[in-house]
PDB file of N, CA and C in Angstrom:
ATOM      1  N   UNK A   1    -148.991-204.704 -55.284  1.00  0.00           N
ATOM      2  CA  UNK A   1    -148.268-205.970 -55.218  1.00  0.00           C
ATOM      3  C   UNK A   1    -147.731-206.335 -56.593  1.00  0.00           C
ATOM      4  N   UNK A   2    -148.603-206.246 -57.654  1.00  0.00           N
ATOM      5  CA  UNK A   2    -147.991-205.994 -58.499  1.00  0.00           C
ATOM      6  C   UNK A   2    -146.752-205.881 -59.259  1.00  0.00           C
ATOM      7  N   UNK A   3    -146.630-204.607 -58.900  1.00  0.00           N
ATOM      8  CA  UNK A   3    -145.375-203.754 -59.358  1.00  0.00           C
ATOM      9  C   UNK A   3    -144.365-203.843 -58.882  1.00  0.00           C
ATOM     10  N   UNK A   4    -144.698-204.193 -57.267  1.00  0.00           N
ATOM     11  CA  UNK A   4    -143.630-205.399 -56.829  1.00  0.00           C
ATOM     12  C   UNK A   4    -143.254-206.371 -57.376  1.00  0.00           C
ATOM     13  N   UNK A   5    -144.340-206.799 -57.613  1.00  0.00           N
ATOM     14  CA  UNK A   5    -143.366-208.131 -58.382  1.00  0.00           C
ATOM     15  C   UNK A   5    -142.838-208.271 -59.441  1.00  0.00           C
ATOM     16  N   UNK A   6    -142.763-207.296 -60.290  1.00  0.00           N
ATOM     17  CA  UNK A   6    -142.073-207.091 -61.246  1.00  0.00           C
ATOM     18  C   UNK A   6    -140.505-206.547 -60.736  1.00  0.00           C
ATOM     19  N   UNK A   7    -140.788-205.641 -59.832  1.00  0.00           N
ATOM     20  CA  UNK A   7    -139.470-205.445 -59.626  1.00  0.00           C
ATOM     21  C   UNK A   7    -138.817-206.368 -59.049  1.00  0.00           C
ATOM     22  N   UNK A   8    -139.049-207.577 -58.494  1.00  0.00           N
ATOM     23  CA  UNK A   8    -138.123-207.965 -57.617  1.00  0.00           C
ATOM     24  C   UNK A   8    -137.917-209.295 -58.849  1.00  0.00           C
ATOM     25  N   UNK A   9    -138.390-209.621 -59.829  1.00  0.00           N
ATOM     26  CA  UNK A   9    -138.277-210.614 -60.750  1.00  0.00           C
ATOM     27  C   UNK A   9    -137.404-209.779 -61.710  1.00  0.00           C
ATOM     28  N   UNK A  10    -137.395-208.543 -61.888  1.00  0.00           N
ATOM     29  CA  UNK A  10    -135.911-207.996 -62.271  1.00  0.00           C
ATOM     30  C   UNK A  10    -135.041-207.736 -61.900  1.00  0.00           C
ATOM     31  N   UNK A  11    -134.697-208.369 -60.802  1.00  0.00           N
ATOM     32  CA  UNK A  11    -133.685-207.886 -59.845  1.00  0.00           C
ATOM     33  C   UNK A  11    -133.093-206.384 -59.050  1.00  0.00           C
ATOM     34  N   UNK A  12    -134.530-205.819 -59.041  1.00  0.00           N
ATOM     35  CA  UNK A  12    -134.544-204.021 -58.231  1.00  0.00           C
ATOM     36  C   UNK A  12    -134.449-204.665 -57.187  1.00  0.00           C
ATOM     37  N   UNK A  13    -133.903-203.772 -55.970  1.00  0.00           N
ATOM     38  CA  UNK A  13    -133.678-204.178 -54.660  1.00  0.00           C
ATOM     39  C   UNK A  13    -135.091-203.580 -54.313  1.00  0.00           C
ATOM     40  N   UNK A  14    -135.911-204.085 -53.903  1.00  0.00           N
ATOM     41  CA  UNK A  14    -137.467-203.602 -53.420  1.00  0.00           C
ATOM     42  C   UNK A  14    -138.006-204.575 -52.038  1.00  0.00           C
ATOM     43  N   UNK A  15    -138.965-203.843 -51.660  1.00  0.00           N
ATOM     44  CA  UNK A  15    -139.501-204.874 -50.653  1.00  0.00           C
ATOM     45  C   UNK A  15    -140.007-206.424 -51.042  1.00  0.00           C
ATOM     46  N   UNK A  16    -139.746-207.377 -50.880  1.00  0.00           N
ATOM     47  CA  UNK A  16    -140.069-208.286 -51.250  1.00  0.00           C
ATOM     48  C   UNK A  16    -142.090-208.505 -50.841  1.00  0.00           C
ATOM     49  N   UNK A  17    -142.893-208.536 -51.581  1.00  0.00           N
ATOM     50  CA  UNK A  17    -144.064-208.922 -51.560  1.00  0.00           C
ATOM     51  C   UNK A  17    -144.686-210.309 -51.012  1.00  0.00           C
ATOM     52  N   UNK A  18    -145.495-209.860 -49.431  1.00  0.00           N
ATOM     53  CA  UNK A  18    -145.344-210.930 -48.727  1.00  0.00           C
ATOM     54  C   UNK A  18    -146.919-211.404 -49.208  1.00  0.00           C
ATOM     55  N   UNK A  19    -148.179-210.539 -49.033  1.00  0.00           N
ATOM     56  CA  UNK A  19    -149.735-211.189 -48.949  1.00  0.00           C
ATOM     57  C   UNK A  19    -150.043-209.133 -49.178  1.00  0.00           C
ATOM     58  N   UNK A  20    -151.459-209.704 -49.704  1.00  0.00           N
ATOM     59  CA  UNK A  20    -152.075-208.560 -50.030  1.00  0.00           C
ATOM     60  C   UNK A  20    -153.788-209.346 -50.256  1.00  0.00           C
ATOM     61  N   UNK A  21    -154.172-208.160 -48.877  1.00  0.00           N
ATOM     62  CA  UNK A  21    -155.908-208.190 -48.559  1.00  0.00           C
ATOM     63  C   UNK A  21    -156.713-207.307 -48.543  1.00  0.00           C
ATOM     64  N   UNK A  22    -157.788-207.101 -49.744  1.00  0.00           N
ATOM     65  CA  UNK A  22    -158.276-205.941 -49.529  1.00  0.00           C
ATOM     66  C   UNK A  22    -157.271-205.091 -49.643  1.00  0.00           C
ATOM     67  N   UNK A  23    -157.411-203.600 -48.813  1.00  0.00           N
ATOM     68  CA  UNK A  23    -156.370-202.675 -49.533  1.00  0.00           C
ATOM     69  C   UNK A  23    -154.650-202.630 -48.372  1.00  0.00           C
ATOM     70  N   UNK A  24    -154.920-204.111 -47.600  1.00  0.00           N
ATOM     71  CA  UNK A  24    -153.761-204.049 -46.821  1.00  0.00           C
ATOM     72  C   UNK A  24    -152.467-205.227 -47.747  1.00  0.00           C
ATOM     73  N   UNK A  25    -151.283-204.490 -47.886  1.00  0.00           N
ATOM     74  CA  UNK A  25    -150.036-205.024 -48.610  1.00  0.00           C
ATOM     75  C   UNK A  25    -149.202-205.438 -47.498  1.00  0.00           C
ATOM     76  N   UNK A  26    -148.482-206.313 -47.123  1.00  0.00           N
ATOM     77  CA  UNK A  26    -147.430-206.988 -46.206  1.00  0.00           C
ATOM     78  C   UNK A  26    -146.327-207.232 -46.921  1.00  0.00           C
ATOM     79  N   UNK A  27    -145.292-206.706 -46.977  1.00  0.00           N
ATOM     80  CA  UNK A  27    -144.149-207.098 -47.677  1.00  0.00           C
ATOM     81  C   UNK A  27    -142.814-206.907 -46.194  1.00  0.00           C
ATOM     82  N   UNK A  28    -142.037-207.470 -46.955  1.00  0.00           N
ATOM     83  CA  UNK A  28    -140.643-207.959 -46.133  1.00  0.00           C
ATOM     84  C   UNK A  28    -139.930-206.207 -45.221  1.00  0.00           C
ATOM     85  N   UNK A  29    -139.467-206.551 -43.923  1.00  0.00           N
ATOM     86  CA  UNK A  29    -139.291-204.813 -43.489  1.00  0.00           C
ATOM     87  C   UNK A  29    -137.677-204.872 -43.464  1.00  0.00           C
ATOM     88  N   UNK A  30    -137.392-203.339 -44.179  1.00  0.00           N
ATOM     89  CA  UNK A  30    -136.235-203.237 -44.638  1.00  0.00           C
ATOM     90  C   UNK A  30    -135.801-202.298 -43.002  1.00  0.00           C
ATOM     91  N   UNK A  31    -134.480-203.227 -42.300  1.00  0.00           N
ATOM     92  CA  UNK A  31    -134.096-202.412 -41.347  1.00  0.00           C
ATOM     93  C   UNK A  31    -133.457-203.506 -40.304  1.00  0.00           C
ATOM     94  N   UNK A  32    -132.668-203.408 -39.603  1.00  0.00           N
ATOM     95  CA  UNK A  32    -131.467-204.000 -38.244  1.00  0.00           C
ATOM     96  C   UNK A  32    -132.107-205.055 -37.798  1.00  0.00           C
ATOM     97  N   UNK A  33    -131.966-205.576 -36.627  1.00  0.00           N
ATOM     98  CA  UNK A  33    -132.097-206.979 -36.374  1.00  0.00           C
ATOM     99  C   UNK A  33    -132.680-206.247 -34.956  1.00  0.00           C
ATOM    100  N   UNK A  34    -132.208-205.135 -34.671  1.00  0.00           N
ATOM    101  CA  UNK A  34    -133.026-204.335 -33.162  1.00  0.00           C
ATOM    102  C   UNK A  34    -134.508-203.921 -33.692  1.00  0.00           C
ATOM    103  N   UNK A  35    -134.812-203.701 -34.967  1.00  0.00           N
ATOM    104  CA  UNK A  35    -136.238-203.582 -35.239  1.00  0.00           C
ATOM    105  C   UNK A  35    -136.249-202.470 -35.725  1.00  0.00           C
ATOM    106  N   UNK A  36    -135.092-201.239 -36.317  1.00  0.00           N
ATOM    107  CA  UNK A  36    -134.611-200.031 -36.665  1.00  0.00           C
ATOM    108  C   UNK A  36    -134.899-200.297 -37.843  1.00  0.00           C
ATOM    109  N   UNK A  37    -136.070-199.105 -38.763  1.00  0.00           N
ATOM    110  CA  UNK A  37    -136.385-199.374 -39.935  1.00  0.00           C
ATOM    111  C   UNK A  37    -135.042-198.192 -40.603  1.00  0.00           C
ATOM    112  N   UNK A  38    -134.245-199.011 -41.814  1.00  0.00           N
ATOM    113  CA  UNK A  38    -133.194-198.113 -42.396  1.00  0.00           C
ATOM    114  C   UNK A  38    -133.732-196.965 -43.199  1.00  0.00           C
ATOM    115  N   UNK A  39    -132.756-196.073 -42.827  1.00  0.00           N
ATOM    116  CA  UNK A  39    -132.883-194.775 -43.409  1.00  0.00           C
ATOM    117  C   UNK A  39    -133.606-194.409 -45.100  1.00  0.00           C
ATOM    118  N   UNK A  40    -134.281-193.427 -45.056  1.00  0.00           N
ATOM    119  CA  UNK A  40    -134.603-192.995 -46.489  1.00  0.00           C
ATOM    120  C   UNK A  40    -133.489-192.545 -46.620  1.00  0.00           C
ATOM    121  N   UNK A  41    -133.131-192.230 -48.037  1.00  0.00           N
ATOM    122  CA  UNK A  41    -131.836-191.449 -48.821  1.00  0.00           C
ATOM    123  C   UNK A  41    -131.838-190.065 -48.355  1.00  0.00           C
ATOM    124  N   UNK A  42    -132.956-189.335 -48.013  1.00  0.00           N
ATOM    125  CA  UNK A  42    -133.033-188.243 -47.648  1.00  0.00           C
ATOM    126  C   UNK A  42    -132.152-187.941 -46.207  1.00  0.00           C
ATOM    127  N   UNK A  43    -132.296-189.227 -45.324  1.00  0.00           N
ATOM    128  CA  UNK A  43    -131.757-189.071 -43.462  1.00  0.00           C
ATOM    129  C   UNK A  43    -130.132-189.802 -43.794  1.00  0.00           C
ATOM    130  N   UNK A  44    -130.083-190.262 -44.693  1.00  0.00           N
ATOM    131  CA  UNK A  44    -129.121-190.947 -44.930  1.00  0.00           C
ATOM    132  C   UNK A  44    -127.390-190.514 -44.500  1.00  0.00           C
ATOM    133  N   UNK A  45    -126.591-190.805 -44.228  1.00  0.00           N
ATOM    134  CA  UNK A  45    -125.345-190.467 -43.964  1.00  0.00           C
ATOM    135  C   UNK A  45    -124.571-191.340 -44.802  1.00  0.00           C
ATOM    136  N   UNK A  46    -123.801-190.205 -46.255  1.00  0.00           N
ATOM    137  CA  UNK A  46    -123.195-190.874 -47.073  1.00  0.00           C
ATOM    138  C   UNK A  46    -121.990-190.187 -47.696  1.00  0.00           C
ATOM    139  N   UNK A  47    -121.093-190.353 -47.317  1.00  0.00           N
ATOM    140  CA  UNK A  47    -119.827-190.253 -48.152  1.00  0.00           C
ATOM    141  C   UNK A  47    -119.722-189.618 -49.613  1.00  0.00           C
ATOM    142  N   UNK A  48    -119.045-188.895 -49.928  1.00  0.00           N
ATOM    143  CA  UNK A  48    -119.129-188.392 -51.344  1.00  0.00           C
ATOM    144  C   UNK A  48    -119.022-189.460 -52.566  1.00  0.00           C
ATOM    145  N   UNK A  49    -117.776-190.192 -52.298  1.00  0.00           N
ATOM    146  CA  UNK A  49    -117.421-191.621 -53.376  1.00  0.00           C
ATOM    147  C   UNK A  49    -119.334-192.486 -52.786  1.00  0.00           C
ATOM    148  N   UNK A  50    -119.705-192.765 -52.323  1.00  0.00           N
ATOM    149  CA  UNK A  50    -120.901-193.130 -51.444  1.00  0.00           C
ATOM    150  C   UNK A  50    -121.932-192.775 -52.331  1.00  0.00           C
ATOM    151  N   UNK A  51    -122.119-191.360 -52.492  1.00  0.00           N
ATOM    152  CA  UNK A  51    -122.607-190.684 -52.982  1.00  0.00           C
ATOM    153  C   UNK A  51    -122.972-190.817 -54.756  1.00  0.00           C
ATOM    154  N   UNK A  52    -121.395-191.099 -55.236  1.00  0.00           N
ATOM    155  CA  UNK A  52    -121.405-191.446 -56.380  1.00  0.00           C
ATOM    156  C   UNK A  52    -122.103-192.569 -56.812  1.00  0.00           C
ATOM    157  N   UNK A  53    -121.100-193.549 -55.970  1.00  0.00           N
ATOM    158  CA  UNK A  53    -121.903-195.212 -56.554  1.00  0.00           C
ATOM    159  C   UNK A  53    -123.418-195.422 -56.351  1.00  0.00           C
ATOM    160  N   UNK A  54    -123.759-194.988 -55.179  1.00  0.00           N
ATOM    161  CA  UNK A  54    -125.138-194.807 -55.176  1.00  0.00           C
ATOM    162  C   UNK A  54    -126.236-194.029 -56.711  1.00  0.00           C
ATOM    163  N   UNK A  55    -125.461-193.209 -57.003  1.00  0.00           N
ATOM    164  CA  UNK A  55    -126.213-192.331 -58.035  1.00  0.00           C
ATOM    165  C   UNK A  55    -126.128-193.055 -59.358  1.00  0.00           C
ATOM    166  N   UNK A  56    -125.112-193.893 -59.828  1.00  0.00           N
ATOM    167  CA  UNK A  56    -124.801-195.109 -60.427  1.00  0.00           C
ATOM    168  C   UNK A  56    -125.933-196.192 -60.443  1.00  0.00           C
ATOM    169  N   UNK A  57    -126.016-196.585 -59.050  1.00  0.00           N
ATOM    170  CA  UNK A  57    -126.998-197.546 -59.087  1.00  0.00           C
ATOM    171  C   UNK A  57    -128.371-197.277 -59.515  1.00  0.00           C
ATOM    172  N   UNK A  58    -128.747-195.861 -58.647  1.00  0.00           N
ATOM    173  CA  UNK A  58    -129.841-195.586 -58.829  1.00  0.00           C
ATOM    174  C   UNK A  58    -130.468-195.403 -60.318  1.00  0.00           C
ATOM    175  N   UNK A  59    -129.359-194.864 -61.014  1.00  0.00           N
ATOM    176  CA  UNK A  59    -129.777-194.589 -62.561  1.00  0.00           C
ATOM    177  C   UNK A  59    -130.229-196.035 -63.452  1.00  0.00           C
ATOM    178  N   UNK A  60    -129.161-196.969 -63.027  1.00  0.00           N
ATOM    179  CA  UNK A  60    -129.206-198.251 -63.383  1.00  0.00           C
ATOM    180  C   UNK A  60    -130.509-198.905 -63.029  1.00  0.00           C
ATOM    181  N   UNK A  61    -131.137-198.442 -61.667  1.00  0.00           N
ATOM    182  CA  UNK A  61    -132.481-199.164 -61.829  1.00  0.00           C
ATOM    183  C   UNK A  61    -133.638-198.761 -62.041  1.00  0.00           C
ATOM    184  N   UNK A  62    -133.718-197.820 -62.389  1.00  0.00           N
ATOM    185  CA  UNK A  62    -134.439-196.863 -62.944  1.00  0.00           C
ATOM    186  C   UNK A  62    -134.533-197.128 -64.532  1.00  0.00           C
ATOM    187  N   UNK A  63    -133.535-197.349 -65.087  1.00  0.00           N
ATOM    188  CA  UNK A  63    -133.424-197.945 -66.625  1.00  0.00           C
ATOM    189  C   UNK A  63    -133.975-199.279 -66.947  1.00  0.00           C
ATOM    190  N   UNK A  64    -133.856-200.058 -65.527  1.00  0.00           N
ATOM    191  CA  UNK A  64    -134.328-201.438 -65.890  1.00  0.00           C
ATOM    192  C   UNK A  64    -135.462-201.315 -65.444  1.00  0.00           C
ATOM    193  N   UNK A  65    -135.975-200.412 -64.657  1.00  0.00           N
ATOM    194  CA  UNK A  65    -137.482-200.615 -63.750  1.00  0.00           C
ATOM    195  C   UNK A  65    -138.454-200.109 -65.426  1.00  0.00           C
ATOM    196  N   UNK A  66    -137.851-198.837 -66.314  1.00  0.00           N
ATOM    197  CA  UNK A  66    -138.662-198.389 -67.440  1.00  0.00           C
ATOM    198  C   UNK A  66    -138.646-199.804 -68.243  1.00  0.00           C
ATOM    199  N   UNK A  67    -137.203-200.009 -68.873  1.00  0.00           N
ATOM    200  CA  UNK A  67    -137.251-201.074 -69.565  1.00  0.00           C
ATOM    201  C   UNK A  67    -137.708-202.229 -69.890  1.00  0.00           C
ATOM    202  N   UNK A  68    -137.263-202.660 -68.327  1.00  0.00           N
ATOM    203  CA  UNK A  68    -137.635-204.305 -67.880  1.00  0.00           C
ATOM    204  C   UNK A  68    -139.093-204.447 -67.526  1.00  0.00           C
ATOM    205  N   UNK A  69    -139.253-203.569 -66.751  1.00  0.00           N
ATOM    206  CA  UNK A  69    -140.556-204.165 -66.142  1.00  0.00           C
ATOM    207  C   UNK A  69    -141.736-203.126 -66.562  1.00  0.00           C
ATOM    208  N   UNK A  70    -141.446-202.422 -67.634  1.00  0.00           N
ATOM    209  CA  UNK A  70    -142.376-201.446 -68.121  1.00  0.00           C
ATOM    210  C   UNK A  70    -143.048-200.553 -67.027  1.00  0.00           C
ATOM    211  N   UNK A  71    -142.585-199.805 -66.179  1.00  0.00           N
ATOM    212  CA  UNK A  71    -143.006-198.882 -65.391  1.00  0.00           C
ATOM    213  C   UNK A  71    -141.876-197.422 -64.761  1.00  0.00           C
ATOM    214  N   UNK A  72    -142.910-196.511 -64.812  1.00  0.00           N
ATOM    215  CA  UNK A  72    -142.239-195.321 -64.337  1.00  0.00           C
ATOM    216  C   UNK A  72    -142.825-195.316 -63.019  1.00  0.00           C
ATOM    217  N   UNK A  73    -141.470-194.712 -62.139  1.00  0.00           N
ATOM    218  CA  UNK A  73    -142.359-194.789 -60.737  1.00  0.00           C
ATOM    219  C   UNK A  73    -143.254-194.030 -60.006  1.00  0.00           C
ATOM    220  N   UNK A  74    -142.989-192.471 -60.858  1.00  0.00           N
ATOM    221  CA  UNK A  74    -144.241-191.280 -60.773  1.00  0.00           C
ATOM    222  C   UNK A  74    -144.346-190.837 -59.455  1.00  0.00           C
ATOM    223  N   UNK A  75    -143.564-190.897 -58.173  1.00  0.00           N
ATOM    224  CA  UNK A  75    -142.905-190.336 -57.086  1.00  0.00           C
ATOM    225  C   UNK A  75    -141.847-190.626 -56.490  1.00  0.00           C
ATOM    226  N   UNK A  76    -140.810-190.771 -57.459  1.00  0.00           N
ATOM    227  CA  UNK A  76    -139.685-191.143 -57.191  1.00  0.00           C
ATOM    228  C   UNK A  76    -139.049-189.839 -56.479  1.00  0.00           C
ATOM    229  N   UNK A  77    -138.427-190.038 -55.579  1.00  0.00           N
ATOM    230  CA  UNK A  77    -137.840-188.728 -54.592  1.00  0.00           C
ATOM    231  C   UNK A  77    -136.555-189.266 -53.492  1.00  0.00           C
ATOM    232  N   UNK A  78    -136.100-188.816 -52.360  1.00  0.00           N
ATOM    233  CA  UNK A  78    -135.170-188.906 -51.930  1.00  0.00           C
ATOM    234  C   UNK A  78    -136.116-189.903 -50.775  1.00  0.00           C
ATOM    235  N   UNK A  79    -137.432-189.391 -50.744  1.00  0.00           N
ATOM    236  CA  UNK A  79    -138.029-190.233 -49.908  1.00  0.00           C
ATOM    237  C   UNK A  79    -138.515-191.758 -50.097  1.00  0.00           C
ATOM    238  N   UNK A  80    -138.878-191.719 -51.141  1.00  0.00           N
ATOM    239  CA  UNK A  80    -139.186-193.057 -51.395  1.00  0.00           C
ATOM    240  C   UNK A  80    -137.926-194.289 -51.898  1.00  0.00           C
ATOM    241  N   UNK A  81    -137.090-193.889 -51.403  1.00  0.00           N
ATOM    242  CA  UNK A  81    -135.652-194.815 -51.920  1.00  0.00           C
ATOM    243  C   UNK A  81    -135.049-194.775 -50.160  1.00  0.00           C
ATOM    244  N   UNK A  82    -134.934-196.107 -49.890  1.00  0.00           N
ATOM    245  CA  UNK A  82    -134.203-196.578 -48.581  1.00  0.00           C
ATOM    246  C   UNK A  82    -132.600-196.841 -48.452  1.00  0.00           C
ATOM    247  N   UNK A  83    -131.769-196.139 -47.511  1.00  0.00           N
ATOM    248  CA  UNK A  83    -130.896-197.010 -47.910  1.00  0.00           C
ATOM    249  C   UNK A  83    -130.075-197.908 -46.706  1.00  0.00           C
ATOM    250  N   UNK A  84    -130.249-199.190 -47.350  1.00  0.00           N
ATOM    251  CA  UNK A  84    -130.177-200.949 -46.527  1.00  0.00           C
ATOM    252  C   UNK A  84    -129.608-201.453 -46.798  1.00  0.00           C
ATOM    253  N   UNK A  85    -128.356-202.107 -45.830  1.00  0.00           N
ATOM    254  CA  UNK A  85    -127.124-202.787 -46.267  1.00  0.00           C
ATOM    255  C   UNK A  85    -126.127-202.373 -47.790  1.00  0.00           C
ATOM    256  N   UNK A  86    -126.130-200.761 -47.437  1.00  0.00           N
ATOM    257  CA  UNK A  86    -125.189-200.638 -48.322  1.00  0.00           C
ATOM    258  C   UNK A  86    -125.656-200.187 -49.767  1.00  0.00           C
ATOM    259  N   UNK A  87    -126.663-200.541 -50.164  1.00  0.00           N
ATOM    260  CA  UNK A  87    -127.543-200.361 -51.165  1.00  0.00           C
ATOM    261  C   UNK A  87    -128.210-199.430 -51.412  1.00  0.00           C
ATOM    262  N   UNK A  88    -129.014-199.114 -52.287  1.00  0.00           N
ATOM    263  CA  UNK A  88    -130.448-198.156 -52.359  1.00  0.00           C
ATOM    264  C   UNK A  88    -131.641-199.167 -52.858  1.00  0.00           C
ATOM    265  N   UNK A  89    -132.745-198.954 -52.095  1.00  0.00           N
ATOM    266  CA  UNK A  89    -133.854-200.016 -51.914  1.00  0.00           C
ATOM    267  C   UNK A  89    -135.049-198.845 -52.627  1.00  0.00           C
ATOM    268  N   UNK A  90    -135.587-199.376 -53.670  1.00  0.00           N
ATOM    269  CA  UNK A  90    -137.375-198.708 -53.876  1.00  0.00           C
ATOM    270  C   UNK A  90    -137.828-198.913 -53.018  1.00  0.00           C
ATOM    271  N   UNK A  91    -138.971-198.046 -52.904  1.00  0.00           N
ATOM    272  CA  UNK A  91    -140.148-198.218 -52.043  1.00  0.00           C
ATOM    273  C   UNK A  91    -141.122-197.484 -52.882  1.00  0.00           C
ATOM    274  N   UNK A  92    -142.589-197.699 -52.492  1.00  0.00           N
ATOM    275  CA  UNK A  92    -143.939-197.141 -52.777  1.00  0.00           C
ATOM    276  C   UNK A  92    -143.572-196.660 -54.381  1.00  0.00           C
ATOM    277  N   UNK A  93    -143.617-198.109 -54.404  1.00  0.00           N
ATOM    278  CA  UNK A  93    -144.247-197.950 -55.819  1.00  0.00           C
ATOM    279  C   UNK A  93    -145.727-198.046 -56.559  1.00  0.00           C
ATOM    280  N   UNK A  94    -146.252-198.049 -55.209  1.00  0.00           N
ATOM    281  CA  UNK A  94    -147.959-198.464 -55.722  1.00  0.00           C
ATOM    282  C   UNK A  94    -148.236-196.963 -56.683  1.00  0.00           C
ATOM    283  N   UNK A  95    -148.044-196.189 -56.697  1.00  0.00           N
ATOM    284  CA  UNK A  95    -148.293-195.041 -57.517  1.00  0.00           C
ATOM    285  C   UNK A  95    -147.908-195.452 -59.656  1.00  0.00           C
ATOM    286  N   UNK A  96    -147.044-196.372 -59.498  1.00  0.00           N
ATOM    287  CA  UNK A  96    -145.986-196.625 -60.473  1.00  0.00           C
ATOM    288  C   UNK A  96    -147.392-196.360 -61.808  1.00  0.00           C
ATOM    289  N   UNK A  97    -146.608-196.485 -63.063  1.00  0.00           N
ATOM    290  CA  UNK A  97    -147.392-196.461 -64.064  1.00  0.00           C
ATOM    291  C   UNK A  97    -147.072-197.212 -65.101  1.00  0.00           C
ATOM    292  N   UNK A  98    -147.882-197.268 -66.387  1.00  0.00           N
ATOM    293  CA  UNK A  98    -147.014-198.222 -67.144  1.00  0.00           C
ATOM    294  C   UNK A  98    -146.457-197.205 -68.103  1.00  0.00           C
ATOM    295  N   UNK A  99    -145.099-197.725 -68.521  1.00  0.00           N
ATOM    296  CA  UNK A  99    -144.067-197.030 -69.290  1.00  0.00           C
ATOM    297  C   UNK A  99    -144.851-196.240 -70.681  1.00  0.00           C
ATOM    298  N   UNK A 100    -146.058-196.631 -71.097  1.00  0.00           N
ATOM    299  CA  UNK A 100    -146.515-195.840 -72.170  1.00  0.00           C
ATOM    300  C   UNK A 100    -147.666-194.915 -71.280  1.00  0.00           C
ATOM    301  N   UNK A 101    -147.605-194.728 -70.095  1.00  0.00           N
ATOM    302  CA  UNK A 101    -148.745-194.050 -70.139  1.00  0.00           C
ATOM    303  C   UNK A 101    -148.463-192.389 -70.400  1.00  0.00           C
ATOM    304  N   UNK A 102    -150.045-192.119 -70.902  1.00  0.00           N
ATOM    305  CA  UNK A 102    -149.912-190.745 -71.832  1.00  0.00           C
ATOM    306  C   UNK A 102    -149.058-189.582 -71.256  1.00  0.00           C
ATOM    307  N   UNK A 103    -148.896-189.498 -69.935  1.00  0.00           N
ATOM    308  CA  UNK A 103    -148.336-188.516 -69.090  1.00  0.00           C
ATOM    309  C   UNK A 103    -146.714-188.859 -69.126  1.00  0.00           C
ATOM    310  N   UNK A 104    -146.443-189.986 -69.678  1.00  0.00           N
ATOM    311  CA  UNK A 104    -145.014-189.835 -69.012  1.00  0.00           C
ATOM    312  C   UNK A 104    -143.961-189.371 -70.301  1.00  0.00           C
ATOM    313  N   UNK A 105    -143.130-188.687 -70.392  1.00  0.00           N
ATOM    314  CA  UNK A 105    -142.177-187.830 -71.099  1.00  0.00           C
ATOM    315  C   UNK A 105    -141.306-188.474 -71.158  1.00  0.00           C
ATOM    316  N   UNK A 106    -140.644-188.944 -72.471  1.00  0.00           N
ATOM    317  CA  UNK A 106    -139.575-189.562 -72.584  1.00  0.00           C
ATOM    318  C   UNK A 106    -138.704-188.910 -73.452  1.00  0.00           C
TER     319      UNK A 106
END
């Protein structure tokens, strides 16, 4: 929950952080109004220009997620990035780390 909330107080498009009990997290569900959870980047259907701006963004929050909110996300993949209304959304960041930790390569 956390690391959520850092991201979403920097403006990353992330799940918004609803309650957290014990080891259960509730945050906001990214997906249609029929109850269709949106695609990972991986299932995704995207356009080449699509393609681009997306890779744009993604770099961009990735710079602010190290920067801003001092964390690397340490399974960042095609899977853990959603993409919702147009956007690219984090996900599962509970793995995340903090930007100095000894493992991460800069």
């Amino acid at each position: 929950m956390r690391n959520l909330k850092r991201l979403v107080s920097a403006g990353i498009r992330c799940p918004d952080p609803v309650e957290v009990r014990e080891n259960v997290l509730v945050m906001t569900f990214l997906g249609d109004k029929e109850g269709w959870a949106s695609p990972r980047l991986k299932d995704a259907q995207l356009s080449a220009a699509e393609s681009v701006e997306l890779y744009v963004e993604l770099i961009l929050a990735v710079r602010k997620m190290f920067h801003q909110c001092k964390l690397a996300h340490a399974d960042l993949s095609e899977y853990n990035i959603l993409f919702h209304e147009g956007h690219l959304w984090i996900i599962d960041v509970s793995q995340s780390v903090e930007h100095d930790h000894p493992s991460i390569c800069v």
